[in-house]
Each structure stands twice: as C-alpha cells, then as structure tokens.
Protein backbone atom coordinates (compact mmCIF):
# COMPACT_ATOMS: atom_id res chain seq x y z
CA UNK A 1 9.38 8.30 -38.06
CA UNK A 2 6.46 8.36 -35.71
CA UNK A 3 4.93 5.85 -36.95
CA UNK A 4 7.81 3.94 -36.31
CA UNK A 5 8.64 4.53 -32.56
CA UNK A 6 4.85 4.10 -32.38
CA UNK A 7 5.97 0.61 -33.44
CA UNK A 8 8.44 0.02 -31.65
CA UNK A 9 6.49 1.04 -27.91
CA UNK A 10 3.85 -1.38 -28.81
CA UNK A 11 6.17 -4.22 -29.48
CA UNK A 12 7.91 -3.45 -26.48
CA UNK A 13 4.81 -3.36 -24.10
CA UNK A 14 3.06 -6.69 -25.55
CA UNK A 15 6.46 -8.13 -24.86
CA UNK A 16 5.98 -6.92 -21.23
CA UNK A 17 2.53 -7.87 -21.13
CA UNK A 18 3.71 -11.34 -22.20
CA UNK A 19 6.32 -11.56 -19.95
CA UNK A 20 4.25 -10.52 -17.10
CA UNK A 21 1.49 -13.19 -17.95
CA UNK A 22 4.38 -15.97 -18.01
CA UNK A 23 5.46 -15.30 -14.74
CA UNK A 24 1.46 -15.10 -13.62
CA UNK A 25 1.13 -18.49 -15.20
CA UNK A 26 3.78 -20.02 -13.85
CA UNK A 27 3.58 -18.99 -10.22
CA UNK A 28 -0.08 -20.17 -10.12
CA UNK A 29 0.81 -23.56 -11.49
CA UNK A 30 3.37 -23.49 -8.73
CA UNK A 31 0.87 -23.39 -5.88
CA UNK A 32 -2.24 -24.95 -7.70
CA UNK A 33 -4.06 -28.13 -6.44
CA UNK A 34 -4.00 -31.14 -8.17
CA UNK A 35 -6.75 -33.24 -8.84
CA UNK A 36 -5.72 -36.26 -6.91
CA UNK A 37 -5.37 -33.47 -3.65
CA UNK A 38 -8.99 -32.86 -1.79
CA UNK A 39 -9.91 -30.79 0.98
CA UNK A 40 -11.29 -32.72 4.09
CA UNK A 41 -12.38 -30.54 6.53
CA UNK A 42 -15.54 -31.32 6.66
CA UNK A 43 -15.59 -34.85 6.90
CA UNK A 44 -12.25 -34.73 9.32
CA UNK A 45 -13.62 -36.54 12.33
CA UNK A 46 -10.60 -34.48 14.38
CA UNK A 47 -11.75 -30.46 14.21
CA UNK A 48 -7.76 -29.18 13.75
CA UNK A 49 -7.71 -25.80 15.40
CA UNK A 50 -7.70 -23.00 12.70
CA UNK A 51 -4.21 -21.50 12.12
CA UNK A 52 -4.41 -17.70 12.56
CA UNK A 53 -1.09 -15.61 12.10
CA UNK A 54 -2.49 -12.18 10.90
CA UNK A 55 0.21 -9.34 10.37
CA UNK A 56 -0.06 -7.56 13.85
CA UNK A 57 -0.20 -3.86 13.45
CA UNK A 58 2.11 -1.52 15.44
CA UNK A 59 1.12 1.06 17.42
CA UNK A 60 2.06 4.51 16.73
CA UNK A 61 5.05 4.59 19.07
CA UNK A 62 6.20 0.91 18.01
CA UNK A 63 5.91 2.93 14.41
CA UNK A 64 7.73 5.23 14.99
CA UNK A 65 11.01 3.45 16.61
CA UNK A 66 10.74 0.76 13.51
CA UNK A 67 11.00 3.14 11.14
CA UNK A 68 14.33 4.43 13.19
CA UNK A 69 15.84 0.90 12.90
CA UNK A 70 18.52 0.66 9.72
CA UNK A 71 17.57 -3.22 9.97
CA UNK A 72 14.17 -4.20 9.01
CA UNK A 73 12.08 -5.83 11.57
CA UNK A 74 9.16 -8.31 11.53
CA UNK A 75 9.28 -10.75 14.13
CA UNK A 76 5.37 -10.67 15.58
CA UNK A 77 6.41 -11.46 19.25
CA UNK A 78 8.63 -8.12 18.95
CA UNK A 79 6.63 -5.65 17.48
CA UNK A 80 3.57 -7.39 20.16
CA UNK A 81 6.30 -6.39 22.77
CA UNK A 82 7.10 -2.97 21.42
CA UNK A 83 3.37 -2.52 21.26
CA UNK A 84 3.10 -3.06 24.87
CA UNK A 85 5.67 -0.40 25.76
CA UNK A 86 5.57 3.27 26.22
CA UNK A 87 7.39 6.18 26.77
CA UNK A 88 6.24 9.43 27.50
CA UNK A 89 7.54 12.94 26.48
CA UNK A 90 8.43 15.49 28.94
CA UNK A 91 9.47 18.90 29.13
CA UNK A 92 12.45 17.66 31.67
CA UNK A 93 14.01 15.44 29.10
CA UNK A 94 16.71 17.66 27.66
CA UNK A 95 19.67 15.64 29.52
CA UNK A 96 18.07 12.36 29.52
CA UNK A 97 20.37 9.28 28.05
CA UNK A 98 19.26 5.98 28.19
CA UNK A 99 20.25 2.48 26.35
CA UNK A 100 17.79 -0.23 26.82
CA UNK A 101 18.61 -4.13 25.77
CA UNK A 102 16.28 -6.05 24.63
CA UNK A 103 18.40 -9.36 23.59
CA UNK A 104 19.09 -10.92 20.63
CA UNK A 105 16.21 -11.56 18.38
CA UNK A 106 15.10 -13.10 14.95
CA UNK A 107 14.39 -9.54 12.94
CA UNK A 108 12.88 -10.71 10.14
CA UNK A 109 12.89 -13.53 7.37
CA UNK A 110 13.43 -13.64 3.19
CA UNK A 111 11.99 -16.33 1.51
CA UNK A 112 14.14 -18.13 -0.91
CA UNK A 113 12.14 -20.84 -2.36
CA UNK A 114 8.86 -22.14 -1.75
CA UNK A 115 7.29 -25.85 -3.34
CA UNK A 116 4.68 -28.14 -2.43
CA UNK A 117 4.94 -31.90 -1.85
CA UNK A 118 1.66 -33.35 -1.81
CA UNK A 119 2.54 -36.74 -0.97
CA UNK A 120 4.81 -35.50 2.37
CA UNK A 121 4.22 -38.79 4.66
CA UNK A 122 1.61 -41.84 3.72
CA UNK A 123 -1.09 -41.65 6.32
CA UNK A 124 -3.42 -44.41 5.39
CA UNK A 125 -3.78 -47.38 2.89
CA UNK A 126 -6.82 -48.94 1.44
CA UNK A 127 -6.91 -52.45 0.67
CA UNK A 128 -8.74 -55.13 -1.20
CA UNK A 129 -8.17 -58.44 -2.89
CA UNK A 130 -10.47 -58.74 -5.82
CA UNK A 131 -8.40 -61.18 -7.86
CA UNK A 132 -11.02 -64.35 -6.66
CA UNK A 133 -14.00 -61.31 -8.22
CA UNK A 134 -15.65 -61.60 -11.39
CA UNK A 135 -16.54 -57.73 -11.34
CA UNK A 136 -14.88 -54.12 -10.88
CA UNK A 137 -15.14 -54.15 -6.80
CA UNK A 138 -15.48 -50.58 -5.79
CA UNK A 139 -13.70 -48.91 -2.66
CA UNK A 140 -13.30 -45.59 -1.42
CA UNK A 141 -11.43 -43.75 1.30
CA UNK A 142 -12.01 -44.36 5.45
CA UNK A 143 -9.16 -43.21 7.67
CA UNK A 144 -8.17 -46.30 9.80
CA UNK A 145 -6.43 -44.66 12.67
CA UNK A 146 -6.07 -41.07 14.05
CA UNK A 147 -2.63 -40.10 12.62
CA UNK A 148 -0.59 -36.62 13.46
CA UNK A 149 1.52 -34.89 10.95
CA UNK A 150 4.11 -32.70 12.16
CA UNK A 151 6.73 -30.48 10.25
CA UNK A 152 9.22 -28.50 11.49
CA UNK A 153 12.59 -26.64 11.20
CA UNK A 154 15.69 -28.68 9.00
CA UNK A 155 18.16 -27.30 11.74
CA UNK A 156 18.37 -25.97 15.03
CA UNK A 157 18.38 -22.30 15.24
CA UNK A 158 17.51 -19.71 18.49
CA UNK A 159 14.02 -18.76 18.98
CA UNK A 160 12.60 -21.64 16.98
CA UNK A 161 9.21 -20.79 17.42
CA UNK A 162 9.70 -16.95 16.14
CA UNK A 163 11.48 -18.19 13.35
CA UNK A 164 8.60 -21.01 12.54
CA UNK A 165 5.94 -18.47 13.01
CA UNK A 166 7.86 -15.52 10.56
CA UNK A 167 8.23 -18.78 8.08
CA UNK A 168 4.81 -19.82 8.06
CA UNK A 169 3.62 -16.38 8.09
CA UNK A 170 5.36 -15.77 4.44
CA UNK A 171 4.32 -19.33 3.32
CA UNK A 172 0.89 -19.10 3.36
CA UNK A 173 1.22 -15.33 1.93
CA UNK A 174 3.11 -16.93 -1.16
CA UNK A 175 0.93 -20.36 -1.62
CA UNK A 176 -2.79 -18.88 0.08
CA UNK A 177 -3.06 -22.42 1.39
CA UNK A 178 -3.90 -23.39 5.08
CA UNK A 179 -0.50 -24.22 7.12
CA UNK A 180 0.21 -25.56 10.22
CA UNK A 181 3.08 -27.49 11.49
CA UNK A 182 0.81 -29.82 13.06
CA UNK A 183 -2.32 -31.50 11.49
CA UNK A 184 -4.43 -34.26 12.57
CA UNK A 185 -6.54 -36.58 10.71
CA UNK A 186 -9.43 -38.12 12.61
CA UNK A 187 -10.00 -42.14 12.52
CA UNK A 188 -12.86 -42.63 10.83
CA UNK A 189 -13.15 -40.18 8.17
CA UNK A 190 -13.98 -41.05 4.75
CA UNK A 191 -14.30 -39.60 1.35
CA UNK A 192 -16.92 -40.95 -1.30
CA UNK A 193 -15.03 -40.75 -4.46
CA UNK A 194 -15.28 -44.24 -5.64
CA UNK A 195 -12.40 -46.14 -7.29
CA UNK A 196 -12.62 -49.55 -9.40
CA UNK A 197 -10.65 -52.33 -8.40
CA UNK A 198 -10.50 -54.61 -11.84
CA UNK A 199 -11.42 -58.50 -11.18
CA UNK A 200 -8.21 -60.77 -11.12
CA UNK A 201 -6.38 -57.63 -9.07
CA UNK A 202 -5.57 -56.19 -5.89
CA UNK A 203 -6.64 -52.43 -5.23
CA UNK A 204 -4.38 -50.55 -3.44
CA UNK A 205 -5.72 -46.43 -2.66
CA UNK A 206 -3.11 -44.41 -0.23
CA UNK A 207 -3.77 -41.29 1.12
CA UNK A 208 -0.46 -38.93 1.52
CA UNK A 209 -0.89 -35.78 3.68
CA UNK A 210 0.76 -32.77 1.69
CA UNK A 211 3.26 -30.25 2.58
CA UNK A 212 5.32 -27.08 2.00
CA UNK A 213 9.17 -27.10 1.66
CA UNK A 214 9.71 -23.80 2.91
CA UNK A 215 13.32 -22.27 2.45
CA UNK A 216 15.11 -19.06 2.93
CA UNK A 217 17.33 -16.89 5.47
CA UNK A 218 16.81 -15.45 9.08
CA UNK A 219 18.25 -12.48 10.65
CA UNK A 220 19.54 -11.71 13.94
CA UNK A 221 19.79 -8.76 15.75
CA UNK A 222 20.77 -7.73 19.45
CA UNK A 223 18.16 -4.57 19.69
CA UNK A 224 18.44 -1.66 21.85
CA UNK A 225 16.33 1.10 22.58
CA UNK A 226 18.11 4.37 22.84
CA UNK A 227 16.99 7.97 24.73
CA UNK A 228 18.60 11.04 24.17
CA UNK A 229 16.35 13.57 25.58
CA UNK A 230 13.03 13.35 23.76
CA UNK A 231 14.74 11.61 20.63
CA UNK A 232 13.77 7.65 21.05
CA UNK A 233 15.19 4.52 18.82
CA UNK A 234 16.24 1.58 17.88
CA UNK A 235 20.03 0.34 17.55
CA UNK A 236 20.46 -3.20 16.18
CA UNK A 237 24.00 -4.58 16.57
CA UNK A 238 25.76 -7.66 15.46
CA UNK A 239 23.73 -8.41 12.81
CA UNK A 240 23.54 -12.06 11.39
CA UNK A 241 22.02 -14.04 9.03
CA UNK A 242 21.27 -18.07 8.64
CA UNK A 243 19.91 -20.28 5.95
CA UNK A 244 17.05 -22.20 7.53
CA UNK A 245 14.26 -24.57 6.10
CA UNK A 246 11.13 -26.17 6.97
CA UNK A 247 8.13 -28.83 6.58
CA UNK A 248 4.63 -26.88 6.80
CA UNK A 249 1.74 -29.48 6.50
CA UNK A 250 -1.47 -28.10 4.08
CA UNK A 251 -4.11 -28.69 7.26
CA UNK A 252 -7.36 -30.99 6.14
CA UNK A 253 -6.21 -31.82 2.75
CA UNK A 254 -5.08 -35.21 1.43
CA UNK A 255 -3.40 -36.57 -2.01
CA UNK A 256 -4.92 -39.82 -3.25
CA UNK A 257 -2.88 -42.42 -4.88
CA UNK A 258 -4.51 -45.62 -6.47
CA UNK A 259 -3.30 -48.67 -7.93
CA UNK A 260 -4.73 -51.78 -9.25
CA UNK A 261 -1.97 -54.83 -9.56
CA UNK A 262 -1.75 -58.28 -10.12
CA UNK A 263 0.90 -59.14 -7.54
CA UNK A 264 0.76 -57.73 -3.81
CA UNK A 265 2.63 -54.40 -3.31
C-alpha cells in the first residue's frame, strides 16, 4: 500500500513539475527576441534618454496609512506625495478629528494581457535595383532620416500620465525589455549585417520599430486621510474601474525585414 501512494505522489509532482516547466516555456517564448529584432543602441546616432521607473519605496508613515487602505494602492506620484507628508503624534490628540481630501486618483493597475509587435510602424526602407547586375549586390542597413516613435493610451482616461507610468511600470516587469512611449532613431545609423540582393532583382530591407500592446484595468479612488486622535488612515470612496490599453515602443531595437523581387514593391 505504501508503495503505492509512494506512486501515486511522484506521478503527481512530475506532473506539476511538467506543468510548471510548460508555463516557464511558454511565457519566455512570449517575450523572447527574434532573430530578425537587434538592439541598436550603440550605433543610434540619437542617445534616447534611459527610461527609469523604479518601484519608489514608502516611508514608514506612508507604510503605515497604505496598509490601512481596504483598496490597494500603487500609483508612484501618490505614494511620492504621501512620502512627503507627515504627521506628528501628540499627547493632546485625544479629541482630534480630521478628514483630509486628496482627490480622485488612479490607485493602482492589473495587467490583463501583454504581447509584442515587432514590426509596430516601418521606420526606414533600403533600396536597390540589381536586376541590370550580373552578381549578388550586397546592402545593409543606414537610417535615412531621424524618425520618432510614439505610443500611447487607446482611450482617454484622467491622469493619463499616472496611468501610462503604472502601465509601463508592469510592462517592462512582465517582458524585462526597455520601454518608453517615445523613441528616437538617429539619421545616420547603420547596422553591418549584410544582405544579398540576387542579380535580375530588386532588394528591398525595412526596418520596423517594435512595440508592446499593453492591456488591462485601472482603478479609481477619491482618497481621504482620516484623524481620530492619534489613529491616522486612509478612506477610499467611490471606487471605479476602466479597461484601458496602450502602445509601449522597445527603445533602440529594430526588426529587419528583407525581400528580393522581380517586380517593384
């Protein structure tokens, strides 16, 4: 009979084990590069500004009145705020009452869904006529213009740029790549991966910048601190919540497309 149960558990956890690797596997081919996607920064002639959004840590006393809150809270510019504040104990407290509004706010946001589109918007195309060429003719990358790529919310909500920055915060947690809602790509900057163009064809290479499809639902809150005596926290009232999506460019990385034809494209 032991031997059997003995079985049994051992089944059981490989299963689990199994399971657990699936779900490893298939959340890193989610998020992984592909070949055709390479990272520029280096060669970008346009330095893009690195996109820092660390998880700001709250102070003791912003600690204390989060954890009093029945509605989660993550909004950055908040808890910075909160931070900022203080206030004191005192022996004279004992009929102090006090209700402080703060205004409505984005509390926090739950990511839904989370993909990649590496070829988001065609930057730059690559062109040469080797049809009139008795040998492969070989070309490579150069950026032709500056060009800007911008993302951005699908819909209008309040506090946009809260929102954006709680959004962008969880996408780059979920994909580790480098976001930003605006990238720029230098003029001038080049690659030196070479790609044959066949004689008696046109070569075609485009360059796509990539993005992330971000997706999921806000909450708002109208947030009030409350005294009683030496007893501090936070209300939040009329709670709401709104689907919301949004574009996040992958800064200084580019997809590469190439095609060799025998008719113009």
């Amino acid at each position: 009979m032991k031997k059997i149960c003995m079985a049994f558990i051992t089944v059981f956890l490989l299963i689990g084990t199994m399971g657990t690797a699936v779900a490893e596997k298939k959340s890193e081919q989610l998020y992984q590069i592909p070949n055709s996607v390479l990272n520029i920064t280096k060669e970008n002639t346009y330095p893009n500004p690195t996109q820092d959004l660390p998880h700001l840590q709250p102070s003791d006393f912003t600690e204390s009145l989060l954890n009093s809150s029945k509605v989660r809270i993550e909004n950055p510019n908040l808890i910075r705020m909160l931070n900022e504040s203080s206030v004191n104990k005192t022996p004279f407290a004992l009929g102090l009452r006090a209700t402080i509004y703060l205004g409505e706010w984005p509390l926090y946001y739950e990511s839904t869904e989370t993909s990649p589109n590496w070829e988001y918007q065609k930057i730059n195309t690559n062109y040469y006529d080797n049809r009139g060429g008795r040998t492969p003719y070989q070309i490579h990358y150069v950026q032709e213009a500056q060009k800007v790529v911008r993302g951005g919310l699908t819909a209008k909500v309040s506090n946009a740029d809260d929102v954006m920055k709680m959004m962008m915060l969880k996408a780059a947690e979920k994909t580790q790549l480098p976001l930003a809602f605006e990238t720029i790509v230098g003029a001038g900057t080049k690659k030196d991966h070479i790609y044959n163009i066949p004689p008696k064809r046109l070569g075609y290479l485009y360059a796509y910048a990539p993005a992330i499809n971000e997706k999921g639902k806000v909450t708002y809150g109208e947030v009030y601190i409350t005294l009683k005596g030496s007893k501090r926290q936070i209300v939040v009232k009329n709670v709401t919540t709104q689907g919301i999506g949004a574009w996040i460019p992958v800064q200084d990385h580019l997809s590469f497309s190439f095609v060799a034809s025998e008719v113009p494209k």
